[in-house]
PDB file of N, CA and C in Angstrom:
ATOM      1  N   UNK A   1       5.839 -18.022  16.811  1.00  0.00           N
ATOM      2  CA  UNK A   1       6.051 -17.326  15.556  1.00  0.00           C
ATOM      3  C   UNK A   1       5.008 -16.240  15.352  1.00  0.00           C
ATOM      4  N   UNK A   2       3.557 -16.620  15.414  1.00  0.00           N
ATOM      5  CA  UNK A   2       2.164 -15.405  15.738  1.00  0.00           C
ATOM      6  C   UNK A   2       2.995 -14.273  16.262  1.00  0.00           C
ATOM      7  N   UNK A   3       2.942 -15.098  17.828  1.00  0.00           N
ATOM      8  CA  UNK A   3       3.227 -13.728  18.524  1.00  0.00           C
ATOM      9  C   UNK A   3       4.491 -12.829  18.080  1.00  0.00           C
ATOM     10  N   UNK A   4       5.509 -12.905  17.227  1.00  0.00           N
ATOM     11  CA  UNK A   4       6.940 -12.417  17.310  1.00  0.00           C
ATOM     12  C   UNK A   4       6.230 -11.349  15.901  1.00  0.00           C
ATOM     13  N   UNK A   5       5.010 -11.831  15.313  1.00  0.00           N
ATOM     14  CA  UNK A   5       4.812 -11.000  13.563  1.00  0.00           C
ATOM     15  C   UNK A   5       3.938 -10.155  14.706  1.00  0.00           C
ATOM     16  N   UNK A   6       2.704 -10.257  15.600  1.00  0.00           N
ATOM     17  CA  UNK A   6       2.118  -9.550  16.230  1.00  0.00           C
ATOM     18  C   UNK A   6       3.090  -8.421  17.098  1.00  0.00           C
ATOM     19  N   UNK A   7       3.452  -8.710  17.369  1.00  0.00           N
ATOM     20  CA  UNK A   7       4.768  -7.830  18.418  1.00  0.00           C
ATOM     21  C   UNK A   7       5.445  -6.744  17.037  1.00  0.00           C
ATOM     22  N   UNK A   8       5.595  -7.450  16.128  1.00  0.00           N
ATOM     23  CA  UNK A   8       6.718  -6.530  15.440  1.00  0.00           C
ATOM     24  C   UNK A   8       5.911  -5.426  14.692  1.00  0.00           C
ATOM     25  N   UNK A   9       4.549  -5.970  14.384  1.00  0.00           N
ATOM     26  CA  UNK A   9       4.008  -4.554  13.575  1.00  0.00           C
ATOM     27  C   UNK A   9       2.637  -3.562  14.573  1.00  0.00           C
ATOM     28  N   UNK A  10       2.810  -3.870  15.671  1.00  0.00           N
ATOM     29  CA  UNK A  10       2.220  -3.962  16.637  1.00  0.00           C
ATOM     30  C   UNK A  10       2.810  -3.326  18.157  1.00  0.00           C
ATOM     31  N   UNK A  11       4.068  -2.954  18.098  1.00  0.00           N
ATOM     32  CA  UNK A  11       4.620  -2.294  18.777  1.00  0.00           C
ATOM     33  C   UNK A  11       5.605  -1.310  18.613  1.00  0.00           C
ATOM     34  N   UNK A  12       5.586   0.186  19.334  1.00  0.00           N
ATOM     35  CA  UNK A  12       6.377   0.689  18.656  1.00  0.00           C
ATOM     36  C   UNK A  12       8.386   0.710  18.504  1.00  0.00           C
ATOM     37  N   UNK A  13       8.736  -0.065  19.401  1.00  0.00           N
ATOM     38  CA  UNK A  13       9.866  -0.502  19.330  1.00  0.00           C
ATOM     39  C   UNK A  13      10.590  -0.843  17.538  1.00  0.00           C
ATOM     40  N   UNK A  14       9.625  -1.553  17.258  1.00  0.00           N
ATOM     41  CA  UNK A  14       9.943  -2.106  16.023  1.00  0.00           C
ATOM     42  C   UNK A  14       9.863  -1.078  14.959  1.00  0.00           C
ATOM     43  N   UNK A  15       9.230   0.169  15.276  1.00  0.00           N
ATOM     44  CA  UNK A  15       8.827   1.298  14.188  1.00  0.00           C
ATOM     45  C   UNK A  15      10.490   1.364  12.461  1.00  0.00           C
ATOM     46  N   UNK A  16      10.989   1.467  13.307  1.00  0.00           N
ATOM     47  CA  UNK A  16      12.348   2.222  12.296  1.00  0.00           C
ATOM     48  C   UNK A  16      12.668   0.558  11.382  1.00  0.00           C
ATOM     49  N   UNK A  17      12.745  -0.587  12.221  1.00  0.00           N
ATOM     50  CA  UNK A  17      13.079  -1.691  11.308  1.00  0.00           C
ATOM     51  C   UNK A  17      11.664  -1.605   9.859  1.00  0.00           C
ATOM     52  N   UNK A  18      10.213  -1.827  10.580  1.00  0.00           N
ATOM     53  CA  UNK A  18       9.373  -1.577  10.042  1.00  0.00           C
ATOM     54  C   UNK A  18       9.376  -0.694   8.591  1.00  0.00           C
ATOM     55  N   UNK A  19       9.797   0.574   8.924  1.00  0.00           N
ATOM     56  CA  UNK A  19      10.169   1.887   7.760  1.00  0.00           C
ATOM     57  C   UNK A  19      11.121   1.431   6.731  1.00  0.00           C
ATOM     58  N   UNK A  20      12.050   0.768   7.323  1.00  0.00           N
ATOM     59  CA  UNK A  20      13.718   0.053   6.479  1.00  0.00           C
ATOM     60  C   UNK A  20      13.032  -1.576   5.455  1.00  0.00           C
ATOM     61  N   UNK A  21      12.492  -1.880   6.072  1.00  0.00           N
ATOM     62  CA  UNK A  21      11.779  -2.913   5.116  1.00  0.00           C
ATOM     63  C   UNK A  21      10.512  -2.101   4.277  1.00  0.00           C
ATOM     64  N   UNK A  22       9.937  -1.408   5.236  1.00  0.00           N
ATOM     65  CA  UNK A  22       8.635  -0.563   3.559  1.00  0.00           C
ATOM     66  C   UNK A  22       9.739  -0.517   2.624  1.00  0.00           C
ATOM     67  N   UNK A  23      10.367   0.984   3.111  1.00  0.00           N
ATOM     68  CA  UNK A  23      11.667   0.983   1.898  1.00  0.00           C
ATOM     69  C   UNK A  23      12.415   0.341   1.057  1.00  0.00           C
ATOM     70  N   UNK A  24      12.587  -0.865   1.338  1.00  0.00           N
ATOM     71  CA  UNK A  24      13.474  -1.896   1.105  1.00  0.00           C
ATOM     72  C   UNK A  24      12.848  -2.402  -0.141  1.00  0.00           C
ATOM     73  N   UNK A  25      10.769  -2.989   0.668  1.00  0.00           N
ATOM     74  CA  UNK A  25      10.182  -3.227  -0.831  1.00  0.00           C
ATOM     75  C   UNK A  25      10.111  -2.158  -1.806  1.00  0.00           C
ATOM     76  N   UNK A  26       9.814  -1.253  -1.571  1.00  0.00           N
ATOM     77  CA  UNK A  26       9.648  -0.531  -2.245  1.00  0.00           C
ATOM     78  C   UNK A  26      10.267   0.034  -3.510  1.00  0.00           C
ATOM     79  N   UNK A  27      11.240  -0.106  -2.924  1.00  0.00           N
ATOM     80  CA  UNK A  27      12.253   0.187  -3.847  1.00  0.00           C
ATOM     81  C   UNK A  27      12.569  -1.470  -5.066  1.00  0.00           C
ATOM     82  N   UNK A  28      12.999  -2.382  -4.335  1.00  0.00           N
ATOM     83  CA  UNK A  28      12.750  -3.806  -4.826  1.00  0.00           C
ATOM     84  C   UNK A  28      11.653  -3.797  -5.668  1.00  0.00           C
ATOM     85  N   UNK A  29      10.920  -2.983  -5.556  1.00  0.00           N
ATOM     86  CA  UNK A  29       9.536  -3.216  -6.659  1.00  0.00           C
ATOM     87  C   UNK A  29       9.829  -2.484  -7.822  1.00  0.00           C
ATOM     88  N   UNK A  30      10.531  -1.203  -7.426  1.00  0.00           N
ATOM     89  CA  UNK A  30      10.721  -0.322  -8.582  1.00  0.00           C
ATOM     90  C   UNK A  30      11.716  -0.733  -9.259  1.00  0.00           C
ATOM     91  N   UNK A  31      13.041  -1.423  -8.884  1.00  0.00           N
ATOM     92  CA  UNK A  31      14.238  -2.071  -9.432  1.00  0.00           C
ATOM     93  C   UNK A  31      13.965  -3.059 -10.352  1.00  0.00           C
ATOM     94  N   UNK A  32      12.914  -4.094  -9.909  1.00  0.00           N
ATOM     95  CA  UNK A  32      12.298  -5.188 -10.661  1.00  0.00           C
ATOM     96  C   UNK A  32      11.586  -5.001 -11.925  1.00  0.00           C
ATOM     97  N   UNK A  33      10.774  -3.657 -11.805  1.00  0.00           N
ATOM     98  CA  UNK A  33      10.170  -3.119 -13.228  1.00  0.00           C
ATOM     99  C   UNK A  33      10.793  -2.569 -13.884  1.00  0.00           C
ATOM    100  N   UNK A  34      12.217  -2.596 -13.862  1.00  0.00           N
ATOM    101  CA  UNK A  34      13.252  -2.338 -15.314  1.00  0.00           C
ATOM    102  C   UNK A  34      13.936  -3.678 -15.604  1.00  0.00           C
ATOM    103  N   UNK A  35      13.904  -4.749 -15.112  1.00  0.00           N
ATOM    104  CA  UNK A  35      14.024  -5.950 -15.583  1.00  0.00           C
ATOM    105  C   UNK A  35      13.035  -6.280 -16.303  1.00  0.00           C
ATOM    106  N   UNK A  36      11.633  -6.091 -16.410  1.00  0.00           N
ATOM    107  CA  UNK A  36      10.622  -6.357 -17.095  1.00  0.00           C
ATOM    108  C   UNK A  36      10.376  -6.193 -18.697  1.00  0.00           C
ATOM    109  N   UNK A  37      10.328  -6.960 -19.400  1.00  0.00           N
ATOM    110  CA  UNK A  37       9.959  -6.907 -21.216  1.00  0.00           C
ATOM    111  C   UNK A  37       8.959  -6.050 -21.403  1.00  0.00           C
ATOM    112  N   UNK A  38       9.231  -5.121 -21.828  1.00  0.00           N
ATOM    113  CA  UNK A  38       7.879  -4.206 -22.319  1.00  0.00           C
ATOM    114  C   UNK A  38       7.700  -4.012 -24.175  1.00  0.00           C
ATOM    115  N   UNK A  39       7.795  -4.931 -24.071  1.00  0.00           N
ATOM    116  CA  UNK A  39       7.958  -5.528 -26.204  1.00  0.00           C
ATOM    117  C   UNK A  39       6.052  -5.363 -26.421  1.00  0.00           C
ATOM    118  N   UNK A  40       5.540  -5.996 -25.581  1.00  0.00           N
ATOM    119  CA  UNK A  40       3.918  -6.629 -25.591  1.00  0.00           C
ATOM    120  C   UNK A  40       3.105  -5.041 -24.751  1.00  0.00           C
ATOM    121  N   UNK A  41       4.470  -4.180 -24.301  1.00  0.00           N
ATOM    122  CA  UNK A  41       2.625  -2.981 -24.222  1.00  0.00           C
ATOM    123  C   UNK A  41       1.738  -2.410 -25.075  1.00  0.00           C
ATOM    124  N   UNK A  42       0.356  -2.557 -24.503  1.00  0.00           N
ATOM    125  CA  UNK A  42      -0.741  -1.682 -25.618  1.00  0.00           C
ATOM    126  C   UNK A  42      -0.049  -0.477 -25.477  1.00  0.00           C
ATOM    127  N   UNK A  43       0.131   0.753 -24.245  1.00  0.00           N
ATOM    128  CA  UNK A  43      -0.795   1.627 -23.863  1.00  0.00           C
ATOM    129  C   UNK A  43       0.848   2.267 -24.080  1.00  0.00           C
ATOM    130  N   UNK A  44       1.094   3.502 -24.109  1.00  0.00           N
ATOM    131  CA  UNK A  44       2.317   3.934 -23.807  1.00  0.00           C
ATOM    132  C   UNK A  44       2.817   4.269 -22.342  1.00  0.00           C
ATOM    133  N   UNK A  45       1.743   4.543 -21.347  1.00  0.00           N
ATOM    134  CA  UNK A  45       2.467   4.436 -20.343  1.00  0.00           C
ATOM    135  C   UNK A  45       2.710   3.728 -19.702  1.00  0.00           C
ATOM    136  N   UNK A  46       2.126   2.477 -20.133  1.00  0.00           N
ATOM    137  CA  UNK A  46       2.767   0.991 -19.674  1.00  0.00           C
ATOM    138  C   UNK A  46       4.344   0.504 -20.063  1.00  0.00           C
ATOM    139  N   UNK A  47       4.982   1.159 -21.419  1.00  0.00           N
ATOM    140  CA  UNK A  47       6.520   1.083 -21.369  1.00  0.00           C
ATOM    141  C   UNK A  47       6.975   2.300 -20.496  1.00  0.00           C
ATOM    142  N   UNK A  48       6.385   2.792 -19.553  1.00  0.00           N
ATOM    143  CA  UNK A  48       7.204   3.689 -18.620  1.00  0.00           C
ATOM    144  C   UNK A  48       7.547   2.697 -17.513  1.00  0.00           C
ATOM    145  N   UNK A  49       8.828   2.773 -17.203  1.00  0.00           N
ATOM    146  CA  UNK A  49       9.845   2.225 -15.953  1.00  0.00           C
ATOM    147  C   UNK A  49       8.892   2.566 -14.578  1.00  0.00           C
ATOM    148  N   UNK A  50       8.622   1.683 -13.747  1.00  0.00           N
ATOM    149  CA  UNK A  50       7.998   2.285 -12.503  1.00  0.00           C
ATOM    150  C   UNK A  50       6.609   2.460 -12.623  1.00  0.00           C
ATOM    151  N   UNK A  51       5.721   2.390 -13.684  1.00  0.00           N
ATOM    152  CA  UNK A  51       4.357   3.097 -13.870  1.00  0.00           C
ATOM    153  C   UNK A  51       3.697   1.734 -13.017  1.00  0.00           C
ATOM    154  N   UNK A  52       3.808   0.623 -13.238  1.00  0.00           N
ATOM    155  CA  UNK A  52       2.689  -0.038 -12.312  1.00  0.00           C
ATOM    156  C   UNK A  52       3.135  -0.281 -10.661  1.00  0.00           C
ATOM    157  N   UNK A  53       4.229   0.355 -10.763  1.00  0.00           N
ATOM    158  CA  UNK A  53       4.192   0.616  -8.836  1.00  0.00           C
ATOM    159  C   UNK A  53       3.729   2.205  -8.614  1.00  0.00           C
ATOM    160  N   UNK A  54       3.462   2.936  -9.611  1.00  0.00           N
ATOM    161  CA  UNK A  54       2.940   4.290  -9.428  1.00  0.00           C
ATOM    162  C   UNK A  54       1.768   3.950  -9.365  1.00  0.00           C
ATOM    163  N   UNK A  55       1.381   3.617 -10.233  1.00  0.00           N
ATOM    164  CA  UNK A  55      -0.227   3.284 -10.683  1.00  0.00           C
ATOM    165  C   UNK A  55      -0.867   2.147  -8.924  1.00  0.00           C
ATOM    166  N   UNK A  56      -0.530   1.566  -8.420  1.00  0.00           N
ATOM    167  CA  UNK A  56      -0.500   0.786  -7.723  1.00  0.00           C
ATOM    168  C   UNK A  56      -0.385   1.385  -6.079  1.00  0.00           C
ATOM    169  N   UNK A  57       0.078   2.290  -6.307  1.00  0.00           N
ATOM    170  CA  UNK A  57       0.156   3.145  -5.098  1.00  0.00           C
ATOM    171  C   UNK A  57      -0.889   3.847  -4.798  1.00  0.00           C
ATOM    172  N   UNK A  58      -0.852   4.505  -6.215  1.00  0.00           N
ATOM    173  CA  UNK A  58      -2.349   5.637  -6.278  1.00  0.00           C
ATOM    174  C   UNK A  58      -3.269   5.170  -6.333  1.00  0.00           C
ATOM    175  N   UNK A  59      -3.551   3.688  -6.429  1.00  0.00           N
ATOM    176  CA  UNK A  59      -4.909   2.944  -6.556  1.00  0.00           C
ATOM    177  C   UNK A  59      -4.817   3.080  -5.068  1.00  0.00           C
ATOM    178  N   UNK A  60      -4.365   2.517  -4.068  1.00  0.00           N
ATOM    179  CA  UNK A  60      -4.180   2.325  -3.162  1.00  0.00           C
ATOM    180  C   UNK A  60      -4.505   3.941  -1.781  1.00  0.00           C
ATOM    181  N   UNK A  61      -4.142   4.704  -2.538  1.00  0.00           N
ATOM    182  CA  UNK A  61      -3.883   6.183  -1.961  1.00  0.00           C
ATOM    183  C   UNK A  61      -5.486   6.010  -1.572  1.00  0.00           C
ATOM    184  N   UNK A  62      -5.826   6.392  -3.395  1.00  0.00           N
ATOM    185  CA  UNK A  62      -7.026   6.449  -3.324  1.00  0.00           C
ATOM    186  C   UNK A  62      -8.299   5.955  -2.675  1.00  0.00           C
ATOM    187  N   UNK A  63      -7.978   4.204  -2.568  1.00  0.00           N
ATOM    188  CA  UNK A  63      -8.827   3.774  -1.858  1.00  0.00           C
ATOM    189  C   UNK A  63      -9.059   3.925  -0.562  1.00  0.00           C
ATOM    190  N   UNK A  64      -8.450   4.175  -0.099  1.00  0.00           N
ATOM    191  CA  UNK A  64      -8.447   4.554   1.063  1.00  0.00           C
ATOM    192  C   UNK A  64      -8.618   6.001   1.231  1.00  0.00           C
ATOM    193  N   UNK A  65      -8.815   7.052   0.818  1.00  0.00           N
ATOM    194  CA  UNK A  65      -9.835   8.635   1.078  1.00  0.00           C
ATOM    195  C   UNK A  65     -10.862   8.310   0.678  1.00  0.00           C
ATOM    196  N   UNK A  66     -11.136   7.305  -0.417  1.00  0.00           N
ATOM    197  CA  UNK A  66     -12.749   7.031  -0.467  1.00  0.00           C
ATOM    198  C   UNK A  66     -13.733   6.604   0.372  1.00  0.00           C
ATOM    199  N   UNK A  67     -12.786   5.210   0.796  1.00  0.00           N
ATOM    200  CA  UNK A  67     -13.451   4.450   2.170  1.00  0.00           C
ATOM    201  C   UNK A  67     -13.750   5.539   3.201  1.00  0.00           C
ATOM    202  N   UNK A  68     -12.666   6.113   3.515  1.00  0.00           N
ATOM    203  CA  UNK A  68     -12.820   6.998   4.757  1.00  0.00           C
ATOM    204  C   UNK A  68     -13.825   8.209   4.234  1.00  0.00           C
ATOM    205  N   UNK A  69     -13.959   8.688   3.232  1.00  0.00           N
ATOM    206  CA  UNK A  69     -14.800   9.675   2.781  1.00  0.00           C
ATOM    207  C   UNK A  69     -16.125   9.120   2.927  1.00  0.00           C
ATOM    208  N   UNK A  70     -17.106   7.678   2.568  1.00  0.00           N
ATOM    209  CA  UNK A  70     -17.705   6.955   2.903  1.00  0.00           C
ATOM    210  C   UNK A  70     -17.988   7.092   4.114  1.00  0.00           C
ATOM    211  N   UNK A  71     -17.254   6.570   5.064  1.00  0.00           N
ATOM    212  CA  UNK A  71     -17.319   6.253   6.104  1.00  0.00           C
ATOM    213  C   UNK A  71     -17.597   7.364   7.305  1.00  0.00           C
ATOM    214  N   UNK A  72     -16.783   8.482   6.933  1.00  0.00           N
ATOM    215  CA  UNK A  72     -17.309   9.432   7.989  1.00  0.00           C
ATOM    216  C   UNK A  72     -17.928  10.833   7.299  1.00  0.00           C
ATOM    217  N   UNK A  73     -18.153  10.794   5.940  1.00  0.00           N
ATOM    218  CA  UNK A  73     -18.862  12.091   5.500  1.00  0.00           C
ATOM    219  C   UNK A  73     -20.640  11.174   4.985  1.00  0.00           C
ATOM    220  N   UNK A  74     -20.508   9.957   4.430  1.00  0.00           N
ATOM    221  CA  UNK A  74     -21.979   9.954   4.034  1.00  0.00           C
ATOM    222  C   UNK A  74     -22.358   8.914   5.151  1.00  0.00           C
ATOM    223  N   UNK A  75     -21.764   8.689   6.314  1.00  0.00           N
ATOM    224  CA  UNK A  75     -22.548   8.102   7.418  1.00  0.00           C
ATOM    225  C   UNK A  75     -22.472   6.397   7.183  1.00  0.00           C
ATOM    226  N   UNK A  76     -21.733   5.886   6.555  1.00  0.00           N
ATOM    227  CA  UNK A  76     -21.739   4.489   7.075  1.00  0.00           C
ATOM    228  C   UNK A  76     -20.916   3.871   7.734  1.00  0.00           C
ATOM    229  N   UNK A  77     -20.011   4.506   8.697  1.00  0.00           N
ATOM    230  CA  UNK A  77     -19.417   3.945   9.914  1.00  0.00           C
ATOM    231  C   UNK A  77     -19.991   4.620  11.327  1.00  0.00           C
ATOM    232  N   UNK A  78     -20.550   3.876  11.828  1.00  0.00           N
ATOM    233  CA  UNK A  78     -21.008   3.919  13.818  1.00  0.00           C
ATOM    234  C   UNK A  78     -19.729   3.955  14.336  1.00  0.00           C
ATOM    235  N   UNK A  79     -20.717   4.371  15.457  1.00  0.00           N
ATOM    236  CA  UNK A  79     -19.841   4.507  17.011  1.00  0.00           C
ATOM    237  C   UNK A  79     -19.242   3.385  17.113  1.00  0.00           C
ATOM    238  N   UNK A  80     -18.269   2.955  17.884  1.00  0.00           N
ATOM    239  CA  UNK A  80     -17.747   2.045  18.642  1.00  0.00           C
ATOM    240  C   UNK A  80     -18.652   1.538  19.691  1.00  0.00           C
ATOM    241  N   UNK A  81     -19.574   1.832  19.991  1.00  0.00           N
ATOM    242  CA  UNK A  81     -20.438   0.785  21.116  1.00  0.00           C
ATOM    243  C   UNK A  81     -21.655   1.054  20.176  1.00  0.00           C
ATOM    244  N   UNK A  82     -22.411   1.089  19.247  1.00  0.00           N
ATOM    245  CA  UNK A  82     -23.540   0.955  18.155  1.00  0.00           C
ATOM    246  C   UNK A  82     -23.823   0.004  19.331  1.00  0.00           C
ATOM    247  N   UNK A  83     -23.894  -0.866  19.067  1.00  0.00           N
ATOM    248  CA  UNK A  83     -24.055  -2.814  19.138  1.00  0.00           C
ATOM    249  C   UNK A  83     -24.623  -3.119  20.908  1.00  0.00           C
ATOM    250  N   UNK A  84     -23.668  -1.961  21.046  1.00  0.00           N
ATOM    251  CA  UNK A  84     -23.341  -2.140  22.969  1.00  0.00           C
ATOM    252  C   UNK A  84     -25.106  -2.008  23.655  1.00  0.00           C
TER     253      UNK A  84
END
């Protein structure tokens, strides 16, 4: 079972099934947040349809140019053989 989840996101054969399931959630996420009660929001853009898979993305976007901004503009990621 390991090996068949290792193989599938891990090789490129599997690429296009891979893309059809991102999509798949993706969308499943956004479908699900109009089933959702928005009676109890503080904020107003919390009764927007979709805002916490927006919001959730861009957290996400973000974290990741930071890390990497970190990592290779103020110097805290080494070489690959540092250690070696």
């Amino acid at each position: 079972m390991i090996a068949w989840v290792v193989d599938f996101f891990g090789e490129e054969r599997h690429a296009l099934r891979r893309r059809r399931l991102f999509y798949l959630a993706l969308v499943l996420s956004v479908i699900a947040d109009f089933l959702v009660s928005r009676e109890h929001a503080e904020y107003v853009w919390e009764r927007l349809p979709g805002w916490p898979a927006l919001y959730g993305f861009g957290s996400c976007v973000l974290l990741i140019f930071v890390s990497k901004f970190l990592g290779h503009r103020c110097g805290l990621m080494r070489r690959e053989d540092y250690y070696d």
